[in-house]
PDB file of N, CA and C in Angstrom:
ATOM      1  N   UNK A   1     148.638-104.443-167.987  1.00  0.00           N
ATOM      2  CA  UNK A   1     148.293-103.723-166.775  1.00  0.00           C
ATOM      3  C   UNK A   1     149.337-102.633-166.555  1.00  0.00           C
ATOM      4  N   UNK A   2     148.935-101.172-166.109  1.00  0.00           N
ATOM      5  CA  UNK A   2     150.033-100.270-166.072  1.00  0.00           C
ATOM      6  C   UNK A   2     150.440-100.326-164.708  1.00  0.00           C
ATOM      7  N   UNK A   3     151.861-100.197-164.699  1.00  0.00           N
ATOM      8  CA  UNK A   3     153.038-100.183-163.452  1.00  0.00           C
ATOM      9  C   UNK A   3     152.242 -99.638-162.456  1.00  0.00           C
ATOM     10  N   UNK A   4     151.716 -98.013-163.053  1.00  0.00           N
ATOM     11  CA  UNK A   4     150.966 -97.259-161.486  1.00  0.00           C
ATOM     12  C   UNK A   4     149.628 -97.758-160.730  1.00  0.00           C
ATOM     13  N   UNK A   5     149.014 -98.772-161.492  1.00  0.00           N
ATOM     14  CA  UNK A   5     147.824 -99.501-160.980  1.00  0.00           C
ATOM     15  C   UNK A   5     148.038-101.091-160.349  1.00  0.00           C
ATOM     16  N   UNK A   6     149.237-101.842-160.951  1.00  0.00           N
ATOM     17  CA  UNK A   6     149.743-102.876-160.423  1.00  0.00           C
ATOM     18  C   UNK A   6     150.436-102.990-159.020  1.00  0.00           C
ATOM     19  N   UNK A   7     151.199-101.483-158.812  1.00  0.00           N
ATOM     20  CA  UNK A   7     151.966-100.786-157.652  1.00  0.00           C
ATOM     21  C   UNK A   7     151.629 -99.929-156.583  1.00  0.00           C
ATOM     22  N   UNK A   8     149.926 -99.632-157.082  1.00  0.00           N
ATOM     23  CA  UNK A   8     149.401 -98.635-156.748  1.00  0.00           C
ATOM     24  C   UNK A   8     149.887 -97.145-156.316  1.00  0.00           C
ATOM     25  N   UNK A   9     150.763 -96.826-157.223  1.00  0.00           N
ATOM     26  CA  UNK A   9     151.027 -95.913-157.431  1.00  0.00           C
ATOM     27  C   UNK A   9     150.771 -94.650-158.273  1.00  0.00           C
ATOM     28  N   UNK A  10     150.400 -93.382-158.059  1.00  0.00           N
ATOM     29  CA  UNK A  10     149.836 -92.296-158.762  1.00  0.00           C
ATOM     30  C   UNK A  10     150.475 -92.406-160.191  1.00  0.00           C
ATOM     31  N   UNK A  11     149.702 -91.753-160.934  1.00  0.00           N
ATOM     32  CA  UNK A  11     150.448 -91.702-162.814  1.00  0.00           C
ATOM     33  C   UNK A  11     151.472 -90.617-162.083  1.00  0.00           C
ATOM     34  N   UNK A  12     151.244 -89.888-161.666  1.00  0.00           N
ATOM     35  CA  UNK A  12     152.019 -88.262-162.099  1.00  0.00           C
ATOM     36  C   UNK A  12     153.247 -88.905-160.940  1.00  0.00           C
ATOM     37  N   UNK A  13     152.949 -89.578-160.374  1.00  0.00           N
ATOM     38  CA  UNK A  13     154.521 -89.836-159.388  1.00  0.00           C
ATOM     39  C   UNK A  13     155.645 -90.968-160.518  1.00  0.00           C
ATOM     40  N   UNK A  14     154.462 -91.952-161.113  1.00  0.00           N
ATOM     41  CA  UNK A  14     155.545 -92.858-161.572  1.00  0.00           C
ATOM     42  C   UNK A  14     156.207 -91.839-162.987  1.00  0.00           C
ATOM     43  N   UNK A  15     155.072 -91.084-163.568  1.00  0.00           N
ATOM     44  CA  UNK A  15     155.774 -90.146-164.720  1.00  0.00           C
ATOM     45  C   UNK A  15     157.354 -89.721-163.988  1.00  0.00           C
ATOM     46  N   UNK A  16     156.627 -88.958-163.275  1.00  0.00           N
ATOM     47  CA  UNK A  16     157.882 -88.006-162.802  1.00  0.00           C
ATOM     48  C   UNK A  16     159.288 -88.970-162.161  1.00  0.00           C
ATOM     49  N   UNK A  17     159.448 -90.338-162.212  1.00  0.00           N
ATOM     50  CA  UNK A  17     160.262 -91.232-162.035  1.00  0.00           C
ATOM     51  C   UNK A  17     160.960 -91.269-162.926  1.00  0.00           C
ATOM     52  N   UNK A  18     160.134 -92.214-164.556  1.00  0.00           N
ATOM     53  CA  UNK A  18     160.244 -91.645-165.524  1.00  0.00           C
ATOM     54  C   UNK A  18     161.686 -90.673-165.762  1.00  0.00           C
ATOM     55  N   UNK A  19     160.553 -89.882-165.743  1.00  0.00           N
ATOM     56  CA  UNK A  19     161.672 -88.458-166.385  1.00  0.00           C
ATOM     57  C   UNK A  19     162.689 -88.262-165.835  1.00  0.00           C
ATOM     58  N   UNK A  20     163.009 -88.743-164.363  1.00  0.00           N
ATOM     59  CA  UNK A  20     164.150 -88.548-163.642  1.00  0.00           C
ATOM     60  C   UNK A  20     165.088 -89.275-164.178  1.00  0.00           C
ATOM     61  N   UNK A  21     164.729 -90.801-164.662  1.00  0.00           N
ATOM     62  CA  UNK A  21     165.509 -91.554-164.649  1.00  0.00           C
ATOM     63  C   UNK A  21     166.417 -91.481-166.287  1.00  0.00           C
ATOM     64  N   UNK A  22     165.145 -90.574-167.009  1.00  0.00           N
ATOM     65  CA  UNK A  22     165.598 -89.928-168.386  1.00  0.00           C
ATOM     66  C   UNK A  22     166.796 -89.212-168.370  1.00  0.00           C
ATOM     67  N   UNK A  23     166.239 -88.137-167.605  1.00  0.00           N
ATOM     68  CA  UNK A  23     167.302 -86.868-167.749  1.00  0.00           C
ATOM     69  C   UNK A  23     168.698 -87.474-166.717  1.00  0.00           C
ATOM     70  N   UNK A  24     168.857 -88.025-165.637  1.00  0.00           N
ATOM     71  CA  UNK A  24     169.354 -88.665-165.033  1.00  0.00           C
ATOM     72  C   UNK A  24     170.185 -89.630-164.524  1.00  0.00           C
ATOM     73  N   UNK A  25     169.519 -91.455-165.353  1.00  0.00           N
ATOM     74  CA  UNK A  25     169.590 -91.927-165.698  1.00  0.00           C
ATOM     75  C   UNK A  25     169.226 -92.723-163.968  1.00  0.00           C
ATOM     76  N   UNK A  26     170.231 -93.434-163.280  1.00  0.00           N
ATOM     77  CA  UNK A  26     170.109 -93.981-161.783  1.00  0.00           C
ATOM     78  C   UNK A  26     170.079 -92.659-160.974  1.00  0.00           C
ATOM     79  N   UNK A  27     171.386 -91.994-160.952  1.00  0.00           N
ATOM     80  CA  UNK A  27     171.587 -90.731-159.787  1.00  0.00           C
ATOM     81  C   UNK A  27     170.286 -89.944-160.058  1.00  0.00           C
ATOM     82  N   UNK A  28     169.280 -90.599-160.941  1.00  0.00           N
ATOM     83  CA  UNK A  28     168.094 -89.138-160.753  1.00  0.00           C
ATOM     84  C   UNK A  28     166.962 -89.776-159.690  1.00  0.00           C
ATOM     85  N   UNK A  29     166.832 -90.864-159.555  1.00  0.00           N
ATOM     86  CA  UNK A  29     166.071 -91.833-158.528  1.00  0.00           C
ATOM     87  C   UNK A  29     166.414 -92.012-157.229  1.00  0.00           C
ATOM     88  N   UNK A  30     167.757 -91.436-157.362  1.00  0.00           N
ATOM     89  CA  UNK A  30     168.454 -91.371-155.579  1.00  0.00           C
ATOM     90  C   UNK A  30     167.630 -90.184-154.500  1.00  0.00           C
ATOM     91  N   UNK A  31     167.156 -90.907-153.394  1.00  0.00           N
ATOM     92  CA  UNK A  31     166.711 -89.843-152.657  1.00  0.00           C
ATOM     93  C   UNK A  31     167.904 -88.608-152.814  1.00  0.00           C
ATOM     94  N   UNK A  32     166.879 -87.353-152.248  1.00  0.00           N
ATOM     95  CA  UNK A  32     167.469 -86.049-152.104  1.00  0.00           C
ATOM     96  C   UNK A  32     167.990 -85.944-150.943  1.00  0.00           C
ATOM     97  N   UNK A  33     169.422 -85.478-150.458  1.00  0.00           N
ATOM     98  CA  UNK A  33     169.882 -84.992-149.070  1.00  0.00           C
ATOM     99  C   UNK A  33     168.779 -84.223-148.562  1.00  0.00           C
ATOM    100  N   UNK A  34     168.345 -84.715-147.484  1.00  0.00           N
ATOM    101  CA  UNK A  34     167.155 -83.849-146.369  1.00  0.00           C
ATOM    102  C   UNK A  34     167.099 -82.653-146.468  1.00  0.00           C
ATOM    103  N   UNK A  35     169.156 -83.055-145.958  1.00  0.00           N
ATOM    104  CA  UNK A  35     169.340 -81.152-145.659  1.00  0.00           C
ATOM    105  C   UNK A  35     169.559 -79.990-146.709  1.00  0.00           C
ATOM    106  N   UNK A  36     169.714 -80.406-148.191  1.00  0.00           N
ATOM    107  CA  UNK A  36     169.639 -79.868-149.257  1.00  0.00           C
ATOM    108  C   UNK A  36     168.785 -79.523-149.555  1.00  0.00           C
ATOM    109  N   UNK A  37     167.574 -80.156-149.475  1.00  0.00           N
ATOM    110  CA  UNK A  37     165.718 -79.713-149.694  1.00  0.00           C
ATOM    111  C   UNK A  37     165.276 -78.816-148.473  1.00  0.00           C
ATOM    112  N   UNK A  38     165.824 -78.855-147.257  1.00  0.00           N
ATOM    113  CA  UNK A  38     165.348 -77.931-146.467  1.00  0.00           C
ATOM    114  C   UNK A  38     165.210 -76.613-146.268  1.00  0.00           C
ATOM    115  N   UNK A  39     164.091 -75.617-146.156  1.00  0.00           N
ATOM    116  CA  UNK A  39     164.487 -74.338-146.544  1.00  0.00           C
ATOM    117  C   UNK A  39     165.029 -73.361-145.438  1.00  0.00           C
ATOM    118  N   UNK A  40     166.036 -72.803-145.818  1.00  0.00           N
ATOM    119  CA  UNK A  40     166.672 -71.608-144.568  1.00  0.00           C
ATOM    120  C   UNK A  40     165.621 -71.515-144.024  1.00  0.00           C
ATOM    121  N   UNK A  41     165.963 -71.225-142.496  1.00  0.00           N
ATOM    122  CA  UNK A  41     164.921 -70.273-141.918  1.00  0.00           C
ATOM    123  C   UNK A  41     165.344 -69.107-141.959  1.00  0.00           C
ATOM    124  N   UNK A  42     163.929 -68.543-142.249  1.00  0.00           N
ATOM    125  CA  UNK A  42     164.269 -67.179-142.259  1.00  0.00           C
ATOM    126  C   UNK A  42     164.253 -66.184-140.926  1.00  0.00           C
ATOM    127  N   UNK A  43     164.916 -65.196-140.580  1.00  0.00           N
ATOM    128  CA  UNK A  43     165.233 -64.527-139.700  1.00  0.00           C
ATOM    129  C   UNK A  43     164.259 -63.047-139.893  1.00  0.00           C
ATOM    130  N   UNK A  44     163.655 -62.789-139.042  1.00  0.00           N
ATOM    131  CA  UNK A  44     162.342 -62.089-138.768  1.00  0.00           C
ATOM    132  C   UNK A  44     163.127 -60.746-137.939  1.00  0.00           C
ATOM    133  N   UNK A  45     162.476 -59.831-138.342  1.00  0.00           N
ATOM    134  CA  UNK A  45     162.925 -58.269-137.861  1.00  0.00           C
ATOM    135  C   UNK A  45     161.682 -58.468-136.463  1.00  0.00           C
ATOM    136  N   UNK A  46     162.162 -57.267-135.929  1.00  0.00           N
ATOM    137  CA  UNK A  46     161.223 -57.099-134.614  1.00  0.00           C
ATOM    138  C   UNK A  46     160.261 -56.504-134.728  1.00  0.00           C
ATOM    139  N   UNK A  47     160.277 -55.220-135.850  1.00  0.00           N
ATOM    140  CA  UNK A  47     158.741 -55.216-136.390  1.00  0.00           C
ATOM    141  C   UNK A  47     158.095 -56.323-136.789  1.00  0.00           C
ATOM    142  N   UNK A  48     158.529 -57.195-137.899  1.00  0.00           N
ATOM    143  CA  UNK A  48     158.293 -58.055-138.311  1.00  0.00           C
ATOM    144  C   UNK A  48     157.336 -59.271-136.858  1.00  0.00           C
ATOM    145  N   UNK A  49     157.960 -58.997-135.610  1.00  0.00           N
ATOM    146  CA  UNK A  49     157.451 -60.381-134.606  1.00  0.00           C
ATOM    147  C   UNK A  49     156.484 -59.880-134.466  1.00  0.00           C
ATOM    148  N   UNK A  50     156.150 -58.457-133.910  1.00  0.00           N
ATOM    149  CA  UNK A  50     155.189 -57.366-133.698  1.00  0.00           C
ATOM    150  C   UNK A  50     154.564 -57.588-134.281  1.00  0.00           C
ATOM    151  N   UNK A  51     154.211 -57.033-135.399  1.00  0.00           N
ATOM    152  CA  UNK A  51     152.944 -57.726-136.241  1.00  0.00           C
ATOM    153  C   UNK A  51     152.537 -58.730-136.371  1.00  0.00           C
ATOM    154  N   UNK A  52     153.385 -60.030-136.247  1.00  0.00           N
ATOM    155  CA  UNK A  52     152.574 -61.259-136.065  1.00  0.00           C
ATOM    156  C   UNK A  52     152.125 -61.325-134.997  1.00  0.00           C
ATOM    157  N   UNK A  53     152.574 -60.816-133.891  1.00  0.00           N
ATOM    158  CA  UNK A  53     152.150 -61.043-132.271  1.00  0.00           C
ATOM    159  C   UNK A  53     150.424 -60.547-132.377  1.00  0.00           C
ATOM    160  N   UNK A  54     150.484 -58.717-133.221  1.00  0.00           N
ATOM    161  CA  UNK A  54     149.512 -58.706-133.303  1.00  0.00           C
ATOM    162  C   UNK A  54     148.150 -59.179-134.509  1.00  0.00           C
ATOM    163  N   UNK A  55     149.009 -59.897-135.221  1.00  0.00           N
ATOM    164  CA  UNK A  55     148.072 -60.149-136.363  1.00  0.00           C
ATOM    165  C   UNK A  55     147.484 -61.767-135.529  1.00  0.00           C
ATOM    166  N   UNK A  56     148.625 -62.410-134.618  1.00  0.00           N
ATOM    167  CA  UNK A  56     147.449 -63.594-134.189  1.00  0.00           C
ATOM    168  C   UNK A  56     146.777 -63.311-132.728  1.00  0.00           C
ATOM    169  N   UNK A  57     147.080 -62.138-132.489  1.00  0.00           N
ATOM    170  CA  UNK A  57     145.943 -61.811-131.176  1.00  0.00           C
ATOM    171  C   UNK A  57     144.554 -61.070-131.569  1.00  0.00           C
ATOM    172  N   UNK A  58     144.654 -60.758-132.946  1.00  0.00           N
ATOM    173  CA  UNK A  58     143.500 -60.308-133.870  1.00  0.00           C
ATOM    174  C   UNK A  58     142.845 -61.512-134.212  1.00  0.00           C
ATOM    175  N   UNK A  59     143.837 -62.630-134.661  1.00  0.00           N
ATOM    176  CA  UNK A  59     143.091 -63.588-135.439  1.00  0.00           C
ATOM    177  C   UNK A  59     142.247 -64.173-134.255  1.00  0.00           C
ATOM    178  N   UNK A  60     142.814 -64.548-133.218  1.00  0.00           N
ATOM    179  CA  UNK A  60     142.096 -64.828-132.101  1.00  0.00           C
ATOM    180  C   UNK A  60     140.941 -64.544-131.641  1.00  0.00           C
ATOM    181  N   UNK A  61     140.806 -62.707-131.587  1.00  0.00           N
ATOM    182  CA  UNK A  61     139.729 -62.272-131.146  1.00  0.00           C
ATOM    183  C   UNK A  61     138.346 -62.619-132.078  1.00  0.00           C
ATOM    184  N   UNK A  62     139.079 -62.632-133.784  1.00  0.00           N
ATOM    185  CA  UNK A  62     138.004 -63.031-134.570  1.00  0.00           C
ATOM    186  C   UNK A  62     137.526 -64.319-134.744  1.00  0.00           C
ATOM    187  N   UNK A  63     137.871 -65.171-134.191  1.00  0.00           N
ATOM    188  CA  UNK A  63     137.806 -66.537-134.221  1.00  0.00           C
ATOM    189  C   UNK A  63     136.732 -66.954-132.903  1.00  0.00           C
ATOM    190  N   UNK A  64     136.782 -65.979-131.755  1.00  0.00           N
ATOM    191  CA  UNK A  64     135.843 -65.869-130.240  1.00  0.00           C
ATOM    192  C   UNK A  64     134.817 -65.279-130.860  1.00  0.00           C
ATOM    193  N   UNK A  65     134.875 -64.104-131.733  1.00  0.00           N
ATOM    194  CA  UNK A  65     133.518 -63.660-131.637  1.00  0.00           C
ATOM    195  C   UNK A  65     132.969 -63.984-132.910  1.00  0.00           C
ATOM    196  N   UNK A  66     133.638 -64.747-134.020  1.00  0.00           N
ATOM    197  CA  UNK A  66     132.903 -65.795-134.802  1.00  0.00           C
ATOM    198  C   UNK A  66     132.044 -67.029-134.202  1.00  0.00           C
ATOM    199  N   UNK A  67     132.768 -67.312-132.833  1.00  0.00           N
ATOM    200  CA  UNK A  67     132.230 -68.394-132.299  1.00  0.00           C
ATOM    201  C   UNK A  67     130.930 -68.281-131.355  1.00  0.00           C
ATOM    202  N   UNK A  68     131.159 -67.411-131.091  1.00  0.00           N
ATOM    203  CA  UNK A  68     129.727 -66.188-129.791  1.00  0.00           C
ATOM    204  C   UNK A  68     128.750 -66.107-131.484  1.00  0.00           C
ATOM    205  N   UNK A  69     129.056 -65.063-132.338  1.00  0.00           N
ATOM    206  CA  UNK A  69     128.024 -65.055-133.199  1.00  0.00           C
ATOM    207  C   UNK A  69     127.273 -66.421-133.749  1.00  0.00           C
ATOM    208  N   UNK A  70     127.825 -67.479-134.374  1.00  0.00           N
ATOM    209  CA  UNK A  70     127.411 -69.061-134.600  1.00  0.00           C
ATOM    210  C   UNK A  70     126.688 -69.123-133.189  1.00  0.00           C
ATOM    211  N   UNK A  71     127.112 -69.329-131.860  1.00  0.00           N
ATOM    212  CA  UNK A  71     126.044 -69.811-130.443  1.00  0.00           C
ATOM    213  C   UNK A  71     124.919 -68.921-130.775  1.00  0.00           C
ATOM    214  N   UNK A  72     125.059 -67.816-131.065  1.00  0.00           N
ATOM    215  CA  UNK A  72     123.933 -66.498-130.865  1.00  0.00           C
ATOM    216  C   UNK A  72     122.756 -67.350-131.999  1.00  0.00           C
ATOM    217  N   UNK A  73     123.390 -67.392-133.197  1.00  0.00           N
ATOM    218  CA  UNK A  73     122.433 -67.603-134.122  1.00  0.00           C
ATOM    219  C   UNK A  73     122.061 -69.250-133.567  1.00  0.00           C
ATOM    220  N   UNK A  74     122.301 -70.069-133.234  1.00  0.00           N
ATOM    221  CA  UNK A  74     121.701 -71.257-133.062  1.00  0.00           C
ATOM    222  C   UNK A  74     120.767 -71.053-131.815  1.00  0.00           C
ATOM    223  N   UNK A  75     120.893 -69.784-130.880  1.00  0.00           N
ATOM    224  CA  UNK A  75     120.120 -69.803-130.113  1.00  0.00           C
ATOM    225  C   UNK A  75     118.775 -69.461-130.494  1.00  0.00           C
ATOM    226  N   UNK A  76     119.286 -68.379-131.437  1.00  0.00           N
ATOM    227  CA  UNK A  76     118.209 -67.879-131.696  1.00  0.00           C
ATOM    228  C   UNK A  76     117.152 -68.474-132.829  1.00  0.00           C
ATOM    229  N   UNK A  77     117.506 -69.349-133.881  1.00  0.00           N
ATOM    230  CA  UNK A  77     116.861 -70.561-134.227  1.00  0.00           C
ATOM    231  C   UNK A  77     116.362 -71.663-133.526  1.00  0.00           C
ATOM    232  N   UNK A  78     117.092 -72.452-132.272  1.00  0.00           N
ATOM    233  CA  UNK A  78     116.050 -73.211-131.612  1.00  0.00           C
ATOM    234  C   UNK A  78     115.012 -72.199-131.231  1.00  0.00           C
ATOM    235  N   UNK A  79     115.175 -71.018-130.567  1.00  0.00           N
ATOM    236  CA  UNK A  79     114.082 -70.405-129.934  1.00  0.00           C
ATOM    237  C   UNK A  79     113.156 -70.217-130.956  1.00  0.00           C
ATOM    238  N   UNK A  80     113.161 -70.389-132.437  1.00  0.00           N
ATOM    239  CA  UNK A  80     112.334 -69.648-133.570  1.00  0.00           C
ATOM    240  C   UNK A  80     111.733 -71.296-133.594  1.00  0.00           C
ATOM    241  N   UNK A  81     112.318 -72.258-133.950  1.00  0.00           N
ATOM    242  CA  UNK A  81     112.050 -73.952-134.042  1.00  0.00           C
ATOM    243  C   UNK A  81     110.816 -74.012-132.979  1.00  0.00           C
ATOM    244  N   UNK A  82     111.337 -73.675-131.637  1.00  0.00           N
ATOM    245  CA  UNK A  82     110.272 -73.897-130.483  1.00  0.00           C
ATOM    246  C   UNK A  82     108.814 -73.188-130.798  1.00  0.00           C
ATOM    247  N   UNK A  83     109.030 -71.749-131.018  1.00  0.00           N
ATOM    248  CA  UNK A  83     108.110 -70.789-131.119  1.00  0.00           C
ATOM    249  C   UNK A  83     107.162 -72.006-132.064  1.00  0.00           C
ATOM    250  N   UNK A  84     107.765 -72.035-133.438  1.00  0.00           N
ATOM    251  CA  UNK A  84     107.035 -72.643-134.464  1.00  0.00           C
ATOM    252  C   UNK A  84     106.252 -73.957-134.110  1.00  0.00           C
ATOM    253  N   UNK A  85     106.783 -74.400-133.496  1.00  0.00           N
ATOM    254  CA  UNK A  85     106.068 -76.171-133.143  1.00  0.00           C
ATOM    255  C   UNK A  85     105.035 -75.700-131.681  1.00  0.00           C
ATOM    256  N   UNK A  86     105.015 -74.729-131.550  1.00  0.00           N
ATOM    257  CA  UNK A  86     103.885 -74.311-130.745  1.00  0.00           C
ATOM    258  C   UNK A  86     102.468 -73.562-130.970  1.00  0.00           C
ATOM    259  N   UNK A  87     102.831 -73.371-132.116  1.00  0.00           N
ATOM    260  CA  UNK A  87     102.115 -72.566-133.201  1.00  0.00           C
ATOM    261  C   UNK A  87     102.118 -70.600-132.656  1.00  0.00           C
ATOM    262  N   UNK A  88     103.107 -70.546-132.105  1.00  0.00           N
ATOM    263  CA  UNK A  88     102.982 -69.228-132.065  1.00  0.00           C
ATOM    264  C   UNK A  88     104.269 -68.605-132.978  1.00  0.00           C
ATOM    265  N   UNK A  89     103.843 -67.225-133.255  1.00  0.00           N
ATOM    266  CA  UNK A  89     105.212 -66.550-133.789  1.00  0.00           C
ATOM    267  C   UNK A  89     106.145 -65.576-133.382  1.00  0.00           C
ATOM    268  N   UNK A  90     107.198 -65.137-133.849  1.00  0.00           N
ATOM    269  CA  UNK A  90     108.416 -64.867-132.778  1.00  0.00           C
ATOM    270  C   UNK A  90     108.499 -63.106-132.789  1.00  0.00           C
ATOM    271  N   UNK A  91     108.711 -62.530-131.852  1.00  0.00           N
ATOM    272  CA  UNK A  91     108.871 -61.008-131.720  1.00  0.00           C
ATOM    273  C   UNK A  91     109.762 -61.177-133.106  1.00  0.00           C
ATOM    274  N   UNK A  92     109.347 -59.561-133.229  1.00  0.00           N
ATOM    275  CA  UNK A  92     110.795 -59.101-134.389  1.00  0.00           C
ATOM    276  C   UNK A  92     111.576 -58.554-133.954  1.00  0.00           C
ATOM    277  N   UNK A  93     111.965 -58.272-132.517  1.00  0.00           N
ATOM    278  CA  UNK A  93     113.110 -57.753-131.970  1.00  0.00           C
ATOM    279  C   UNK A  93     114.360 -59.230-131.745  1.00  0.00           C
TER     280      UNK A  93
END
């Protein structure tokens, strides 16, 4: 029976154990300092905020009138659904 199915553990995680413990030997299996893996933050220019300010008050607006267009079209399919189960058919405006 293999280790990663007895442990339920992924192949590619226990591989990569493995290899740590290869190249490594114990000190390659030791968790990583948190703060060593953590990435700088990075420090943003004021153009730089600007454009995000306005790139998510854009994303916003497109996200409202994605959501108005989807209501529009479901309205306008029940109203086509109704038309149909009445046996009449629908303006083309």
């Amino acid at each position: 029976m293999s280790a990663s199915v007895k442990y339920g553990l992924r192949s590619d995680i226990l591989k990569s154990w493995v290899n740590a413990y290869k190249s490594h030997g114990y000190d390659g299996l030791q968790r990583k300092n948190a703060h060593s893996m953590s990435k700088k933050k990075r420090i943003y220019t004021e153009d730089e905020l600007d454009e995000l300010e306005q790139l998510r008050r854009r994303n916003e607006w497109l996200e409202a009138e994605n959501a108005l267009l989807k209501k529009v079209r479901a309205l306008v399919e029940e109203k086509e659904a109704r038309l149909h189960a009445t046996g009449q058919k629908p303006s083309k405006n």
